[in-house]
N, C-alpha and C. Protein backbone atom coordinates (compact mmCIF):
# COMPACT_ATOMS: atom_id res chain seq x y z
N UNK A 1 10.68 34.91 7.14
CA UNK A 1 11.56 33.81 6.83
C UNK A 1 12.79 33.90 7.70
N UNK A 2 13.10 32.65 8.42
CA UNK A 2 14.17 32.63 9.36
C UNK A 2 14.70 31.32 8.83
N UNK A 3 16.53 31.19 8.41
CA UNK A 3 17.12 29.94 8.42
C UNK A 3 18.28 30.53 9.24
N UNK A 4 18.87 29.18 10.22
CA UNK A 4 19.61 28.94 10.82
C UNK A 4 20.66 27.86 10.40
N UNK A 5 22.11 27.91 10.38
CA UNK A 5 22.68 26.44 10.37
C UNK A 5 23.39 26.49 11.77
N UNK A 6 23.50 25.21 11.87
CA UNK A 6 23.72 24.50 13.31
C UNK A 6 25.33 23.70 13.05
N UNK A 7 25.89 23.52 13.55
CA UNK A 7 27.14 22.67 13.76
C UNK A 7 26.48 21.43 14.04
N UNK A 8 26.60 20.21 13.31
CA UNK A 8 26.02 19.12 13.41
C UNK A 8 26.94 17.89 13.69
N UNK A 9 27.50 17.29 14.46
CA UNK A 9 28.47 16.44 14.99
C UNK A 9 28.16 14.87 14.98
N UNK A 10 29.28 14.31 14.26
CA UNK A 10 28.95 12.87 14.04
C UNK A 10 29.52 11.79 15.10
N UNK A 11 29.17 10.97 15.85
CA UNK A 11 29.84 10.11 16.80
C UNK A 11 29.55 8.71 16.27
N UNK A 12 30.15 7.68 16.99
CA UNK A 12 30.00 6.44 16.64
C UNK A 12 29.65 5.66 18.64
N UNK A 13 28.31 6.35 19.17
CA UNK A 13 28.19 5.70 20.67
C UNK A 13 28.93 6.74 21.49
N UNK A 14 29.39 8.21 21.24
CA UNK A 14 29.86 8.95 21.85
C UNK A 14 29.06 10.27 22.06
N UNK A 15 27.78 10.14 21.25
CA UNK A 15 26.93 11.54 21.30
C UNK A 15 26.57 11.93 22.19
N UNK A 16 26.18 11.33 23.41
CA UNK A 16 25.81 11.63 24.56
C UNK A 16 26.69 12.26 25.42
N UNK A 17 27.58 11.41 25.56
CA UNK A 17 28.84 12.07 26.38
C UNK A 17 29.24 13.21 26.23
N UNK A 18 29.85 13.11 24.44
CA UNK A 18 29.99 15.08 23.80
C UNK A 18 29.23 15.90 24.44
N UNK A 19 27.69 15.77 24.03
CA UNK A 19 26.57 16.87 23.99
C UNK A 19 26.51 17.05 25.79
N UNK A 20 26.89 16.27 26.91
CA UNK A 20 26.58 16.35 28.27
C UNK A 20 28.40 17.18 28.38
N UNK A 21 29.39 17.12 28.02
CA UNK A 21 30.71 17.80 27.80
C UNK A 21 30.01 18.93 27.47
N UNK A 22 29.80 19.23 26.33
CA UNK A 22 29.52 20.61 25.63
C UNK A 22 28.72 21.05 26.54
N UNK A 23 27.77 20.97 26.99
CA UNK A 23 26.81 21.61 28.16
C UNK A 23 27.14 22.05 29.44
N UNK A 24 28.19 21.29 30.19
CA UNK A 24 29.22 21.55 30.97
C UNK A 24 30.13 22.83 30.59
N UNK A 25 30.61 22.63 29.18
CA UNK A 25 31.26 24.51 29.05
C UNK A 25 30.62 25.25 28.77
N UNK A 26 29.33 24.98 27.53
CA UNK A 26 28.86 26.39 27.72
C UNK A 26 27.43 26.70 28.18
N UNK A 27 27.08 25.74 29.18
CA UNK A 27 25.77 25.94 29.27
C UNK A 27 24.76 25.68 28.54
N UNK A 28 23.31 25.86 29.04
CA UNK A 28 22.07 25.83 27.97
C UNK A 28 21.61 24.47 28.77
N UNK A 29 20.30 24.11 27.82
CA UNK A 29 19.74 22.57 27.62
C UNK A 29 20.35 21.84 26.53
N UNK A 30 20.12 20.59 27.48
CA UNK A 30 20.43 19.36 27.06
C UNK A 30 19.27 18.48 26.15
N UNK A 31 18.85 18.10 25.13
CA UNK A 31 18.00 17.22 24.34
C UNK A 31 18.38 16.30 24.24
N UNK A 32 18.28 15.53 24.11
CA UNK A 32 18.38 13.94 23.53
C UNK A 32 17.08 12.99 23.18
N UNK A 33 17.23 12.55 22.38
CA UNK A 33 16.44 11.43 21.30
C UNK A 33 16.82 10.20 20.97
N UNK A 34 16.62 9.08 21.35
CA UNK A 34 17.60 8.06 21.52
C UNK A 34 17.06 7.48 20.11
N UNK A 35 17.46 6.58 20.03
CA UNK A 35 16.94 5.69 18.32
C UNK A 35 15.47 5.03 18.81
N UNK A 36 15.72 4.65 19.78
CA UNK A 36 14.70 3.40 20.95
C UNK A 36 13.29 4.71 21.01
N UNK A 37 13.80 6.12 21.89
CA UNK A 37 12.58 7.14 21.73
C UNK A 37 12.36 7.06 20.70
N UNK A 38 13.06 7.33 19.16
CA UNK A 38 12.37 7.37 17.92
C UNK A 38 11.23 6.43 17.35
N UNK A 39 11.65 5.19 18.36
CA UNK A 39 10.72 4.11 17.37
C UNK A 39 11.54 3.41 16.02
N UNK A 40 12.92 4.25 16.47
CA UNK A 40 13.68 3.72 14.85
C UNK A 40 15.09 2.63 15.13
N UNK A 41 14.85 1.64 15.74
CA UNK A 41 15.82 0.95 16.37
C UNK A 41 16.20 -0.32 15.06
N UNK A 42 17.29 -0.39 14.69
CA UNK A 42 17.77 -1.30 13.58
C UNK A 42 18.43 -2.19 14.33
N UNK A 43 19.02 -2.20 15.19
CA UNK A 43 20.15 -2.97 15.99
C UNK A 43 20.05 -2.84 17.10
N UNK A 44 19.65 -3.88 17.73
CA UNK A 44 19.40 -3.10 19.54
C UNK A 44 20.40 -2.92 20.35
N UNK A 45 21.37 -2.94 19.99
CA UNK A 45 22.91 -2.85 21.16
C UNK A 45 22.79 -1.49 20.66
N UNK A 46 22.16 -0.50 19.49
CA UNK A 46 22.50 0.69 19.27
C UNK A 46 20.85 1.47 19.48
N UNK A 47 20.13 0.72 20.44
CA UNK A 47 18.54 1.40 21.18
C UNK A 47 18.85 2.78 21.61
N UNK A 48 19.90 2.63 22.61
CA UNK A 48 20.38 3.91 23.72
C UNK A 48 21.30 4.87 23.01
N UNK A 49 21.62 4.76 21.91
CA UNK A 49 22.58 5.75 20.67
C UNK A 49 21.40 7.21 20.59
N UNK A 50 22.18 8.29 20.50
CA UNK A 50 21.59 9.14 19.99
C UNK A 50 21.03 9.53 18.81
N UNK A 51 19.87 9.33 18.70
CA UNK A 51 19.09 9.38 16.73
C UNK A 51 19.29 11.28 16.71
N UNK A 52 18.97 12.23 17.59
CA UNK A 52 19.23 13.93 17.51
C UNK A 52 18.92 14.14 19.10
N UNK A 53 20.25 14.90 18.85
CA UNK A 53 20.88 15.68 20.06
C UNK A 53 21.22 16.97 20.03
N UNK A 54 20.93 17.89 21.14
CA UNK A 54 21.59 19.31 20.89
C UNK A 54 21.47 20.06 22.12
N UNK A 55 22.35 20.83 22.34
CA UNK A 55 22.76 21.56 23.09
C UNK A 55 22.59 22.59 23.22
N UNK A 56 21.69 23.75 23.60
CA UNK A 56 21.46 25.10 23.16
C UNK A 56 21.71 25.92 24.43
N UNK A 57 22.07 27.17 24.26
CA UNK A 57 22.15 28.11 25.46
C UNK A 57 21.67 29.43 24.78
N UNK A 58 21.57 30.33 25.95
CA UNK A 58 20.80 31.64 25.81
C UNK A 58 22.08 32.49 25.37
N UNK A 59 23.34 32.04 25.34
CA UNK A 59 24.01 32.95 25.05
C UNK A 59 24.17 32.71 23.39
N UNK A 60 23.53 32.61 22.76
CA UNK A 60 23.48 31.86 21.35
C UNK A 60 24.11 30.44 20.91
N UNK A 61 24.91 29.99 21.79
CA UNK A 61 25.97 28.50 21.59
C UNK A 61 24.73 27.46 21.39
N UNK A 62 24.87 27.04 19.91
CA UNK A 62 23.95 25.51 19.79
C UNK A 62 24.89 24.75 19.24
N UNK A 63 25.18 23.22 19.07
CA UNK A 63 25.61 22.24 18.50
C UNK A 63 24.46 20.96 18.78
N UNK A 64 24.23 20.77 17.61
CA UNK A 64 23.84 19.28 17.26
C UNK A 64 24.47 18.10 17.11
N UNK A 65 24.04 16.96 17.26
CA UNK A 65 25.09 15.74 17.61
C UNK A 65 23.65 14.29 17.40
N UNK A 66 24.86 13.24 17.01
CA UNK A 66 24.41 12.38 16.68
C UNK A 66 25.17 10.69 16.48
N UNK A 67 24.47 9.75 17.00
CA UNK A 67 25.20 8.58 16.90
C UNK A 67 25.28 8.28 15.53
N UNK A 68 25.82 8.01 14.31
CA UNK A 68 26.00 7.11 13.34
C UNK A 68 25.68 5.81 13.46
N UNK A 69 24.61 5.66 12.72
CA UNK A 69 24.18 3.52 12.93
C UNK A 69 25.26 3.10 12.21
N UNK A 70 25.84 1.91 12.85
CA UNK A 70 26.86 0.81 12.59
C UNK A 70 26.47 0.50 10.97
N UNK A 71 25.27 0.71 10.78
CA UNK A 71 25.54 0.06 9.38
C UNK A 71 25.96 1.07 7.86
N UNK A 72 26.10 2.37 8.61
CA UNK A 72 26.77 3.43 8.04
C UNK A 72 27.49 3.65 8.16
N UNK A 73 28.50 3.67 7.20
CA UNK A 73 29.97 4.21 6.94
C UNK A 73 30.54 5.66 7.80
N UNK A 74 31.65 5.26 8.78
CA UNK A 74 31.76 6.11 9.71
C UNK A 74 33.62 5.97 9.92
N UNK A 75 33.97 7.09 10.24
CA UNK A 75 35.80 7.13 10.60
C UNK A 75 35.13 8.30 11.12
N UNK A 76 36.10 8.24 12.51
CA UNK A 76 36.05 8.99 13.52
C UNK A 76 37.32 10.48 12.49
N UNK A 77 37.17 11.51 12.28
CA UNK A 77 38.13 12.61 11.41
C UNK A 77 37.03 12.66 10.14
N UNK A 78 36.62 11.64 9.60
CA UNK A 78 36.08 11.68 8.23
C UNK A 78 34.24 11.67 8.32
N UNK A 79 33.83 12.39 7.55
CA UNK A 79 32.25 12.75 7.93
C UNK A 79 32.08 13.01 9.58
N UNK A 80 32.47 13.64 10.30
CA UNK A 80 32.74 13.90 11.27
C UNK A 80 31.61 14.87 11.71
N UNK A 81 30.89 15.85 10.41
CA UNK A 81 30.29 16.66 10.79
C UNK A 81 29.43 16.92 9.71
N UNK A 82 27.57 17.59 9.73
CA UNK A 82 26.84 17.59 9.01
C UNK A 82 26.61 19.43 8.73
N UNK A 83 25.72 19.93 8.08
CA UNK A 83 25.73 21.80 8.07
C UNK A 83 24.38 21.21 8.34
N UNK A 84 23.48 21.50 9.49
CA UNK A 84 22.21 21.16 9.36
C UNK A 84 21.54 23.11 8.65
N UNK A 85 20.76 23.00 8.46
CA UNK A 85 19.64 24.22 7.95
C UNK A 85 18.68 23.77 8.32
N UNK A 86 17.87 24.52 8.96
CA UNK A 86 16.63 24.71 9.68
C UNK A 86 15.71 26.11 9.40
N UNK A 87 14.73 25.75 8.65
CA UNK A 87 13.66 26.73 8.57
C UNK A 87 12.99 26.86 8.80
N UNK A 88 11.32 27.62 9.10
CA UNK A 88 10.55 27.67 9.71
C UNK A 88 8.79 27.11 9.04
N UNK A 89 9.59 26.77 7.83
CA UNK A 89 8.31 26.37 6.57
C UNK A 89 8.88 25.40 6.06
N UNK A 90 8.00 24.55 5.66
CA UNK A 90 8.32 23.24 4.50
C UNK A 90 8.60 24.11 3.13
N UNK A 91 7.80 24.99 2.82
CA UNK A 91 8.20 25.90 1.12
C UNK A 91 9.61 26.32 1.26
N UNK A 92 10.25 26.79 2.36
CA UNK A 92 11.24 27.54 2.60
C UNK A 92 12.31 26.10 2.35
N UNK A 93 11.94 25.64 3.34
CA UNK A 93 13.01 24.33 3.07
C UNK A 93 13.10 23.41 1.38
N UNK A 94 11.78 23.58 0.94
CA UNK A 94 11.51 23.03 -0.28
C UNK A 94 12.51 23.98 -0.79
N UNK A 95 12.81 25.25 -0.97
CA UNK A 95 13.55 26.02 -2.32
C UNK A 95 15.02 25.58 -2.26
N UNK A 96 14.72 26.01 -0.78
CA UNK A 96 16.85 25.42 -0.47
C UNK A 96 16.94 24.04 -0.98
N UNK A 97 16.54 23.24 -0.04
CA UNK A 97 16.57 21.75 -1.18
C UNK A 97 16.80 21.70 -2.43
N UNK A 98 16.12 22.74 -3.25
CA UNK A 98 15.66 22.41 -4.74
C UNK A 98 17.49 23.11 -4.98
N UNK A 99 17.64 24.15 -4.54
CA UNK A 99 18.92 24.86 -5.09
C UNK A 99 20.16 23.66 -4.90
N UNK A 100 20.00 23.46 -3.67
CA UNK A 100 21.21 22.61 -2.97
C UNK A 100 21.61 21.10 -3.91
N UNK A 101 20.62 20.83 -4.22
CA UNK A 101 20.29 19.32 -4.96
C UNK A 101 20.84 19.21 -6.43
N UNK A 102 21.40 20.41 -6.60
CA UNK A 102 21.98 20.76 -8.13
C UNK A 102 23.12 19.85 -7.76
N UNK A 103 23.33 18.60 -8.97
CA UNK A 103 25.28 18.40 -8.91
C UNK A 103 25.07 17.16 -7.55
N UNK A 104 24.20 17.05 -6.65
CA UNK A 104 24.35 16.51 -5.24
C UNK A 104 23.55 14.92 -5.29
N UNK A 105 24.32 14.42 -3.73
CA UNK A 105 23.89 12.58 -3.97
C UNK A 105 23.06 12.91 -2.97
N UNK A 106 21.92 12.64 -3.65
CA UNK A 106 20.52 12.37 -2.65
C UNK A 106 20.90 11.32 -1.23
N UNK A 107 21.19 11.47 -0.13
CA UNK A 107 21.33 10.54 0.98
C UNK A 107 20.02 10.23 1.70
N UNK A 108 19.40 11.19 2.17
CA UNK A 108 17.91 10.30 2.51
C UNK A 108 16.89 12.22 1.88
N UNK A 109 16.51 11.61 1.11
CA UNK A 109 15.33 12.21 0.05
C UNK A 109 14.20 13.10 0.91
N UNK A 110 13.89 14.38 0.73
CA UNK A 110 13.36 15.62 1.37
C UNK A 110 11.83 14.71 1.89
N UNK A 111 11.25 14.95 2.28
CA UNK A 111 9.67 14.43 2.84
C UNK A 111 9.72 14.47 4.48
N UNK A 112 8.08 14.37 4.97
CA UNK A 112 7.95 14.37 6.31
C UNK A 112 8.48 13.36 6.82
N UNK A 113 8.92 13.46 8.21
CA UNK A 113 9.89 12.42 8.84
C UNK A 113 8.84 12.28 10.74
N UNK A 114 9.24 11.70 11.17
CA UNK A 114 8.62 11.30 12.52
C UNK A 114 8.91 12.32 13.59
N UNK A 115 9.59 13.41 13.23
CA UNK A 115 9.88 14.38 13.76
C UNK A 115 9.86 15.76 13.68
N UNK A 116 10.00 15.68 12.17
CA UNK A 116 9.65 17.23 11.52
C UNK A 116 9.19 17.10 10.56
N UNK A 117 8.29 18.21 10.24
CA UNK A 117 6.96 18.12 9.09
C UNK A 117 7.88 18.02 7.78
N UNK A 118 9.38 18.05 7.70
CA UNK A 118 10.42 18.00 6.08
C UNK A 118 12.05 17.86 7.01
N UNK A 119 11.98 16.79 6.38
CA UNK A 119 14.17 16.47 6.22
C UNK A 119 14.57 15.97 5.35
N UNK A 120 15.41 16.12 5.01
CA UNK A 120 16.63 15.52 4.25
C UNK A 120 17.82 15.50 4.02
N UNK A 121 19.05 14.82 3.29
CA UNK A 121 20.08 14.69 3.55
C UNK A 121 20.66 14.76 1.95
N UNK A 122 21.51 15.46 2.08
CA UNK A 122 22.43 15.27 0.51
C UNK A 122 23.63 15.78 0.74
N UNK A 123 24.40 15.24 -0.43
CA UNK A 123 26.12 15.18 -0.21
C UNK A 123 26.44 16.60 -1.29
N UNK A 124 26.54 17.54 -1.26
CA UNK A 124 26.44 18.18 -2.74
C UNK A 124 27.90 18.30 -3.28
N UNK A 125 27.67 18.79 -4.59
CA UNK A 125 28.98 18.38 -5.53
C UNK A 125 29.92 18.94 -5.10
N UNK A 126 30.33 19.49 -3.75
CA UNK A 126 31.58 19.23 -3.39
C UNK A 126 31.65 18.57 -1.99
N UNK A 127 31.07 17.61 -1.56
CA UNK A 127 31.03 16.55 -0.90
C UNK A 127 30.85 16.74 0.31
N UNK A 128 30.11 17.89 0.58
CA UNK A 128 29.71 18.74 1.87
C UNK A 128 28.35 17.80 1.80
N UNK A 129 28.05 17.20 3.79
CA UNK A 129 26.87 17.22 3.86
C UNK A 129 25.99 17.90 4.42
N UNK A 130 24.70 18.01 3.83
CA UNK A 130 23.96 19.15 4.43
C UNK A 130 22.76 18.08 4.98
N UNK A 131 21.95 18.45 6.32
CA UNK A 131 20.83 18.17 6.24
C UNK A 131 19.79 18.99 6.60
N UNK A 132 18.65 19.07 6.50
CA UNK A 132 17.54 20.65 6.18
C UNK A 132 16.38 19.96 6.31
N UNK A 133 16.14 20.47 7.73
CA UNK A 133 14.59 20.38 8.27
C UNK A 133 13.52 21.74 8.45
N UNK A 134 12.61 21.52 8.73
CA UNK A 134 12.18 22.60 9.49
C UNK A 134 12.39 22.71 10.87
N UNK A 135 11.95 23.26 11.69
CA UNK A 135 12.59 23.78 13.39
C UNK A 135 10.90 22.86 13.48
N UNK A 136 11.67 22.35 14.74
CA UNK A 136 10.60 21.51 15.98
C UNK A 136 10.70 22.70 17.06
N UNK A 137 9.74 21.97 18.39
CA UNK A 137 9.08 22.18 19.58
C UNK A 137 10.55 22.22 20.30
N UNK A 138 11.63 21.48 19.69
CA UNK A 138 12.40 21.35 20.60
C UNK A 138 13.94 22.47 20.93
């Protein structure tokens, strides 16, 4: 059993830029996933937005990053940032979920997603958001 949390960064059309900044200081690869690659496009002026982004280097430095869709509530200072958790099993992720979900506002509900075999999103009762996948290819 391996979990990781990641620094998860919220933008509004700025994720790209950050995550190509951040790579510039500390090195690593660059990912990007646009909404348009996802297949998950709501608004097409926001196709080329980042749906998951991240930055990783060999010297351990990762940050994750992400556009906010316009039709989600966003201030640049406020929700600014997510705790992602990443495990290596759906059971593993299932327990944390189950613990985390005590007291917490379901934001998008644990199940397979188009990307990883389990995600989800919740606000927990002290208004921290977490989101908790398993680890991809990527």
């Amino acid at each position: 059993m391996s979990v990781t949390t990641t620094t998860h960064l919220n933008f509004r059309g700025d994720a790209r830029a950050a995550l190509e900044f951040y790579q510039s200081v500390f090195g690593g690869e660059l990912v990007v996933v646009t909404y348009a690659d996802a297949g998950s496009v709501a608004v097409e002026s926001e196709a080329k937005h980042v749906m998951w982004g991240q930055v990783r280097a060999a010297n351990g430095f990762q940050v994750m990053a992400y556009d906010v869709p316009g039709r989600m509530e966003f201030e640049r200072g406020a929700n600014s940032f997510f705790v992602s958790v990443r495990g290596e099993t759906v059971d593993e992720i299932e327990a944390l979920w189950g613990r985390l979900a005590g007291g917490a506002t379901i934001v998008v509900p644990l199940g397979p997603a188009g990307w990883a075999a389990a995600y989800g999103m919740l606000r927990d009762r002290f208004g921290i958001v977490w989101v908790l996948d398993v680890s991809t290819s990527h």
